[in-house]
Structures are given as structure tokens and as C-alpha cells.
C-alpha atoms as a PDB file:
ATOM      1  CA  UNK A   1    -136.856 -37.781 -85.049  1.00  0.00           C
ATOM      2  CA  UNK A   2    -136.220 -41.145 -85.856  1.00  0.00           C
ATOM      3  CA  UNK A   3    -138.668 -43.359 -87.496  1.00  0.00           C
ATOM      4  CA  UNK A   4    -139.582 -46.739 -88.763  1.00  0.00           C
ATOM      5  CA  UNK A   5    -141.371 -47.525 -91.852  1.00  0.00           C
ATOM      6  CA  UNK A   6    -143.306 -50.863 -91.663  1.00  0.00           C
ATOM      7  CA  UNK A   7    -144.665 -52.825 -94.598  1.00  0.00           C
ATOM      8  CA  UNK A   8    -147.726 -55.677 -93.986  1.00  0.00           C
ATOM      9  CA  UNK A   9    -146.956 -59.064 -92.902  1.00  0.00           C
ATOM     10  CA  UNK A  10    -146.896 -61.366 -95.337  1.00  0.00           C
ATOM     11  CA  UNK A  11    -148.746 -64.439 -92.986  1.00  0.00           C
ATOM     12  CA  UNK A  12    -151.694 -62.524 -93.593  1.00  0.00           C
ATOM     13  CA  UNK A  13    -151.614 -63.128 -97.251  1.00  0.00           C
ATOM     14  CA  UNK A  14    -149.559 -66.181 -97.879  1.00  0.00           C
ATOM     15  CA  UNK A  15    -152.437 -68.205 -98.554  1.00  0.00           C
ATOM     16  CA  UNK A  16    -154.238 -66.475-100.975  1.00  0.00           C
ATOM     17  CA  UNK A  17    -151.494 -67.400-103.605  1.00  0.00           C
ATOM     18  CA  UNK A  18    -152.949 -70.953-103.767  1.00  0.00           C
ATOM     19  CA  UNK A  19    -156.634 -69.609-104.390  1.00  0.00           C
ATOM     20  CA  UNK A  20    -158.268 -69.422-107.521  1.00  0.00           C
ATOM     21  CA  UNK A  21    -159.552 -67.301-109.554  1.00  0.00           C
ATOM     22  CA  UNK A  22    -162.858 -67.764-109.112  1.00  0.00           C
ATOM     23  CA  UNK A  23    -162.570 -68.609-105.039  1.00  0.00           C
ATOM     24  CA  UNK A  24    -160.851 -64.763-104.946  1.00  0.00           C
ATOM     25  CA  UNK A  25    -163.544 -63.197-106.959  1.00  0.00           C
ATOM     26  CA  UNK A  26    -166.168 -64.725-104.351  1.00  0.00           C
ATOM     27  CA  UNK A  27    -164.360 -62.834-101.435  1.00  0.00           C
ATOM     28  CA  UNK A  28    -164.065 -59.827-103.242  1.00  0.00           C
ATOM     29  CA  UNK A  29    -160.367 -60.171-104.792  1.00  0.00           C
ATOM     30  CA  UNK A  30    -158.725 -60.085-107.949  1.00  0.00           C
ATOM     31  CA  UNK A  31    -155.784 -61.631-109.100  1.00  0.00           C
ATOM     32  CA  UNK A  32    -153.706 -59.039-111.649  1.00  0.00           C
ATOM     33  CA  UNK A  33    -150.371 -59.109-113.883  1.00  0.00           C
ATOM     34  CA  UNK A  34    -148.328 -55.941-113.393  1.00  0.00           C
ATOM     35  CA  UNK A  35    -148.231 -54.314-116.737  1.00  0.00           C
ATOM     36  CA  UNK A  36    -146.267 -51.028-115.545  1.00  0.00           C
ATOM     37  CA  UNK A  37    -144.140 -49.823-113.184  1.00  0.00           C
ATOM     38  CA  UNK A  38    -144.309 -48.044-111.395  1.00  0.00           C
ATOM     39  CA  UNK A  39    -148.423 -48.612-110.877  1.00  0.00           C
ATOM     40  CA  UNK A  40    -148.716 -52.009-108.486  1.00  0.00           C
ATOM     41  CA  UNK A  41    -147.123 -50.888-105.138  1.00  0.00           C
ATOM     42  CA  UNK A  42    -146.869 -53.772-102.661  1.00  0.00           C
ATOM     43  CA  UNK A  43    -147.844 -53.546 -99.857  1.00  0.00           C
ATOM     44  CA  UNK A  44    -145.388 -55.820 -98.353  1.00  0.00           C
ATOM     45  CA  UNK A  45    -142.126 -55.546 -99.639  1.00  0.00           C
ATOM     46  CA  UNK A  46    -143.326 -51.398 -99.953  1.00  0.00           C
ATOM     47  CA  UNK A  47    -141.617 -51.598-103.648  1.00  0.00           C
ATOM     48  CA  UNK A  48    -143.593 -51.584-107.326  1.00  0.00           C
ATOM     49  CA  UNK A  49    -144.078 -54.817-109.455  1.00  0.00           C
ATOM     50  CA  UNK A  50    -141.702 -55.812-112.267  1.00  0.00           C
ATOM     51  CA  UNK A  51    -144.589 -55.891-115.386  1.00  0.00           C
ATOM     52  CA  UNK A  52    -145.085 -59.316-115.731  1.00  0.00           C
ATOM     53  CA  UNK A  53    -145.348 -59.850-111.738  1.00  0.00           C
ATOM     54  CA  UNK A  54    -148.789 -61.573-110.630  1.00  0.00           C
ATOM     55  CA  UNK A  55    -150.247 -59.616-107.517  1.00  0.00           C
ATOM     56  CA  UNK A  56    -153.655 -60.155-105.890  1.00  0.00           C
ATOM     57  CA  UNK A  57    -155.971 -56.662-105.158  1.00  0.00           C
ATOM     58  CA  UNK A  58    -157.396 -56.894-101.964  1.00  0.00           C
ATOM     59  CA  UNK A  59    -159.732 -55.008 -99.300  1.00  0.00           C
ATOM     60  CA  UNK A  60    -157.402 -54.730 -96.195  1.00  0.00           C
ATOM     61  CA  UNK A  61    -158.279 -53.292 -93.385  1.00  0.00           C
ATOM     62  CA  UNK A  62    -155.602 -50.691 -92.217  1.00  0.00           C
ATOM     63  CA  UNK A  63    -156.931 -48.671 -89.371  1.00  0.00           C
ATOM     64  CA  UNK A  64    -158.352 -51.270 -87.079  1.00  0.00           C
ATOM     65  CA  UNK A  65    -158.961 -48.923 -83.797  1.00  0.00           C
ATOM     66  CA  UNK A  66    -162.642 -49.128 -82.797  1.00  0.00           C
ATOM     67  CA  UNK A  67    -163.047 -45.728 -83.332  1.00  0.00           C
ATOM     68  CA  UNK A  68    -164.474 -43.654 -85.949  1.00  0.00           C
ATOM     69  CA  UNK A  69    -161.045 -43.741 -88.051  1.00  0.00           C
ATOM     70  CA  UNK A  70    -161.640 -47.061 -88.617  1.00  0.00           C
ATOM     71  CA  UNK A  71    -160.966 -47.584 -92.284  1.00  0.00           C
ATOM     72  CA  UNK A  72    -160.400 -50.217 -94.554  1.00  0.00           C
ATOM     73  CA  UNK A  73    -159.361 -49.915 -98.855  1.00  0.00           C
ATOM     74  CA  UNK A  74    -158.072 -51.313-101.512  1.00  0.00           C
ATOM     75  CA  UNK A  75    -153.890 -52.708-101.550  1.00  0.00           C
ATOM     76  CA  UNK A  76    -151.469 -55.097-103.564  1.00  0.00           C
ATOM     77  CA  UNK A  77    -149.814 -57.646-102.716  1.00  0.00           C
ATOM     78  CA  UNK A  78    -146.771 -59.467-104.683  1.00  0.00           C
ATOM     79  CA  UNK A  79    -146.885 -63.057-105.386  1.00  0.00           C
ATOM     80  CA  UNK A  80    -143.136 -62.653-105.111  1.00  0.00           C
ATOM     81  CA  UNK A  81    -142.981 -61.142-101.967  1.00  0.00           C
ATOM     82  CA  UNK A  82    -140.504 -62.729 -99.385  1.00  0.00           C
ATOM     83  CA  UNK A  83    -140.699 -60.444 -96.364  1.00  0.00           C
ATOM     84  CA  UNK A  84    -141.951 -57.293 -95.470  1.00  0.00           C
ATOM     85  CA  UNK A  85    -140.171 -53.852 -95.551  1.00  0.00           C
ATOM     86  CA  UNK A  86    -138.988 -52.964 -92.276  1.00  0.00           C
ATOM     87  CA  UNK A  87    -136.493 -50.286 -91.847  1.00  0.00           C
ATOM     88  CA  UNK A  88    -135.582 -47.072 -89.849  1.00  0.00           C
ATOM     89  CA  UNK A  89    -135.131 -43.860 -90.979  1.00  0.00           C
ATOM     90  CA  UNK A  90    -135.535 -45.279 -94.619  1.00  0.00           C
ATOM     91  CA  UNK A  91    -138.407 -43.574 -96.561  1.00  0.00           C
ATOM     92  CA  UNK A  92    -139.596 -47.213 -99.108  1.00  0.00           C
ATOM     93  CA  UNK A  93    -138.277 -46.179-102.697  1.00  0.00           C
ATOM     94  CA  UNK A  94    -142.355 -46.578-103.850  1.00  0.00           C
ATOM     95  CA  UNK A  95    -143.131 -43.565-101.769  1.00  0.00           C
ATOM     96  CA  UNK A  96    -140.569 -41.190-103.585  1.00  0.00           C
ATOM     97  CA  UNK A  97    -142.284 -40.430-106.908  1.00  0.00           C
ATOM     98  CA  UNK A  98    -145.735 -40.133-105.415  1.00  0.00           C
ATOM     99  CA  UNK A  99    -147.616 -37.218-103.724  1.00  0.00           C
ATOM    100  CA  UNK A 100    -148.546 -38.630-100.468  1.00  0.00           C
ATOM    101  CA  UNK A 101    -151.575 -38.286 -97.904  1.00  0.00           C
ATOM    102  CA  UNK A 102    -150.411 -38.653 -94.245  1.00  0.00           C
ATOM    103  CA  UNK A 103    -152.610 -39.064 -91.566  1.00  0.00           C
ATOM    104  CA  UNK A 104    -151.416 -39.125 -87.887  1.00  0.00           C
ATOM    105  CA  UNK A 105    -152.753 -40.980 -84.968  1.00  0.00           C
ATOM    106  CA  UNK A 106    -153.024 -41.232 -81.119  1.00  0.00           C
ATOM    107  CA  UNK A 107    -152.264 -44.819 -78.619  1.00  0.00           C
ATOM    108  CA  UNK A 108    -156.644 -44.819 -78.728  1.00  0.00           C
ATOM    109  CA  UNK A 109    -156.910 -44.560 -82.990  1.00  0.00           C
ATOM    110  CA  UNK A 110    -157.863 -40.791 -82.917  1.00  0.00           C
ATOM    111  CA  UNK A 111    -156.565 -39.249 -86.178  1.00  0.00           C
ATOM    112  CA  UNK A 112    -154.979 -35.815 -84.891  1.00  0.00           C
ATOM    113  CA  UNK A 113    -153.503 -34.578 -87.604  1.00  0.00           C
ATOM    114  CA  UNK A 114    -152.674 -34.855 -91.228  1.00  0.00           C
ATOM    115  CA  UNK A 115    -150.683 -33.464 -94.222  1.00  0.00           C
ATOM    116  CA  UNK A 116    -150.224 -33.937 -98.255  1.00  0.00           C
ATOM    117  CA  UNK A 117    -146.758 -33.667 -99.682  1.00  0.00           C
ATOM    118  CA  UNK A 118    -144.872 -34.866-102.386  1.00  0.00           C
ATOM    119  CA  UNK A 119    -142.554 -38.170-101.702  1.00  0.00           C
ATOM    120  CA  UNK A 120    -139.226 -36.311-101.988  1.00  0.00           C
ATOM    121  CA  UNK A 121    -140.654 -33.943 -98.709  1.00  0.00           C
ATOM    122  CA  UNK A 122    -142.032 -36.866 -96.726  1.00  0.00           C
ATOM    123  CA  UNK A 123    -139.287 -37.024 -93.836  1.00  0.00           C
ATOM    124  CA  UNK A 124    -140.019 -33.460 -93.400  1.00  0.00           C
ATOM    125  CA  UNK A 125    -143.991 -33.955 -92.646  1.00  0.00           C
ATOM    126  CA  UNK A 126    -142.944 -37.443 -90.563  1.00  0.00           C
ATOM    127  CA  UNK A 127    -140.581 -35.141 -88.206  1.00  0.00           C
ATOM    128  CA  UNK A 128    -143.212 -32.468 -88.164  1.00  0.00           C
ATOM    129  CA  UNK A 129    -146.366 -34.747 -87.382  1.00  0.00           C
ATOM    130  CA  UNK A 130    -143.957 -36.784 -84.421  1.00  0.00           C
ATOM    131  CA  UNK A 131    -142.641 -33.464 -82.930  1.00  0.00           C
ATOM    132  CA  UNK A 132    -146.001 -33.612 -80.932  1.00  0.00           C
ATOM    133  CA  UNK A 133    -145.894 -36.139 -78.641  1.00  0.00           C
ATOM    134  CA  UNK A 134    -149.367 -37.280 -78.415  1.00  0.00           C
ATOM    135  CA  UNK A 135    -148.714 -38.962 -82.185  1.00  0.00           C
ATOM    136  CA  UNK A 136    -148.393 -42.696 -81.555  1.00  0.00           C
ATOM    137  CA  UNK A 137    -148.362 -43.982 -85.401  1.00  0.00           C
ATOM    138  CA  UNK A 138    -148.915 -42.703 -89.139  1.00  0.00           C
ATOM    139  CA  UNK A 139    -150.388 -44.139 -91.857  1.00  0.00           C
ATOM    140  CA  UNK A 140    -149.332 -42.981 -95.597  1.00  0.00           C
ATOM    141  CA  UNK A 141    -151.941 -42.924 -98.257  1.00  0.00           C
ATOM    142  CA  UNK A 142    -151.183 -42.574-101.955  1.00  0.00           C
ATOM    143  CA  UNK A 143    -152.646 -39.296-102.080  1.00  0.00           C
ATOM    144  CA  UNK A 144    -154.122 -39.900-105.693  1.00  0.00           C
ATOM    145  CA  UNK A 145    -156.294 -42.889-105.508  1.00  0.00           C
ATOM    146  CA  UNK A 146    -156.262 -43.051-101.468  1.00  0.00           C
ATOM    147  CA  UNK A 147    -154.386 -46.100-101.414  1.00  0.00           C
ATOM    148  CA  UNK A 148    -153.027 -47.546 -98.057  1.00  0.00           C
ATOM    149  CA  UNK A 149    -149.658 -47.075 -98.648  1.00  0.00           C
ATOM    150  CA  UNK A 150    -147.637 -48.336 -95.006  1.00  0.00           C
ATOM    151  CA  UNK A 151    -147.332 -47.682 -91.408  1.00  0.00           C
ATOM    152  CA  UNK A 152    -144.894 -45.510 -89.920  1.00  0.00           C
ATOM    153  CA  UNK A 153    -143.903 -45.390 -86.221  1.00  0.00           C
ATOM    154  CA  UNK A 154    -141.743 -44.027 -83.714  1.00  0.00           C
ATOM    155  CA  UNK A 155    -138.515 -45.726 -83.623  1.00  0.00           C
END
């Protein structure tokens, strides 16, 4: 079953690279310096921070179906990052070494289904989860912390 993993557009973030310190921490942000890798997944390019590498932590909002799904947590983003991952039937290197939470939705936002595996398995659960047809979309969650991880979709 062919897929298409998707990382977040980088418009949405471009301007909080000119902020502050101070006008981030008044919306609820942080700016941070990589200091391991892997441990700062971006959520754009869907690869890890070099240590060193300045990222902002954010709130993003991830499930945005008015339903009761709706869900929002916490992501980074690479001051670095020129353009977001978009690939099929490519599983994002920053999923392999990670066990993984994957939650699978309907066209209306209605989570359906779900699974936890380990990033070397995670084609497997993708082809499992889109064998039934009424799956529009997944999201991946690092399974650890919860983390927002990327979209994947039918391709």
C-alpha cells in the first residue's frame, strides 16, 4: 500500500526565527540549542538536530478536526530547516530508532484505530492500518514522550 510521509510546512514557522527570547516565552515557546542527537526531531525536515543546531519548542496543533480527537502538543522545529519532508513510500530516518505510537483516522477526524511498534516495523503497521479503507490519514507519535511526530497519507 503505498504511502506518503509528510513533514509540517515551514510558512507556519518561518517567522518565529526573528522573535526573541522573551516575545517566545510570552506565547508559550522556547528557543533551545540541540545538545544530542538524536533527541530534537524536527518536525519539518522529519530529521534530528546536529548538537549545536538552534530549534524553537512549540505547542502545535496536529489534529485540527472538530471532533473529540482534537489534539494539540509539544514539537521542534529547526532554525535550519529549508523545506519540509515529503516523500512516498520513504519511512523519515528520525522514525527508525524510536518506538512509535500510530493513531489512524477517518475523512470526519474520528480516530479508528491505533498501534505501537518499534521504527524498524512501522511500514508493516502503515500497510495494516490502510488495508481498511475507511482510514483517510495517520498521525505518528513518538511513543515515549507522545510527541507529534508527522502525518502519513495515502499516496
Amino acid at each position: 500500500m503505498p504511502f506518503r510521509a509528510v513533514g509540517l510546512p515551514l510558512a507556519e514557522f518561518a517567522s518565529l526565527f526573528a522573535l526573541g527570547d522573551h516575545a517566545l516565552a510570552a506565547q508559550g515557546m522556547r528557543r533551545m540549542t540541540a545538545d544530542s542527537k538524536p533527541g530534537f526531531p524536527c518536525r519539518v525536515t522529519l530529521e534530528d538536530a546536529e548538537p549545536g543546531e538552534s530549534l524553537i519548542l512549540l505547542t502545535y496543533r496536529h489534529q485540527r478536526a472538530d471532533t473529540p480527537y482534537r489534539a494539540s502538543g509539544p514539537i521542534f522545529v529547526r532554525e535550519k530547516a529549508q523545506a519540509p519532508f515529503d516523500a512516498v513510500d520513504t519511512v523519515p530516518v528520525v522514525l527508525r530508532g524510536r518506538s512509535l505510537s500510530l493513531r489512524a483516522y477517518d475523512a470526519a477526524g474520528f480516530m479508528r484505530d491505533a498501534d505501537v511498534v518499534e521504527g524498524a516495523a512501522v511500514e508493516d503497521a502503515i500497510a495494516r492500518l490502510f488495508a481498511d479503507a475507511a482510514i483517510s490519514y495517520l498521525h505518528i507519535h513518538n511513543a515515549k514522550r507522545g510527541c507529534f511526530a508527522c502525518r502519513v497519507e495515502r499516496a
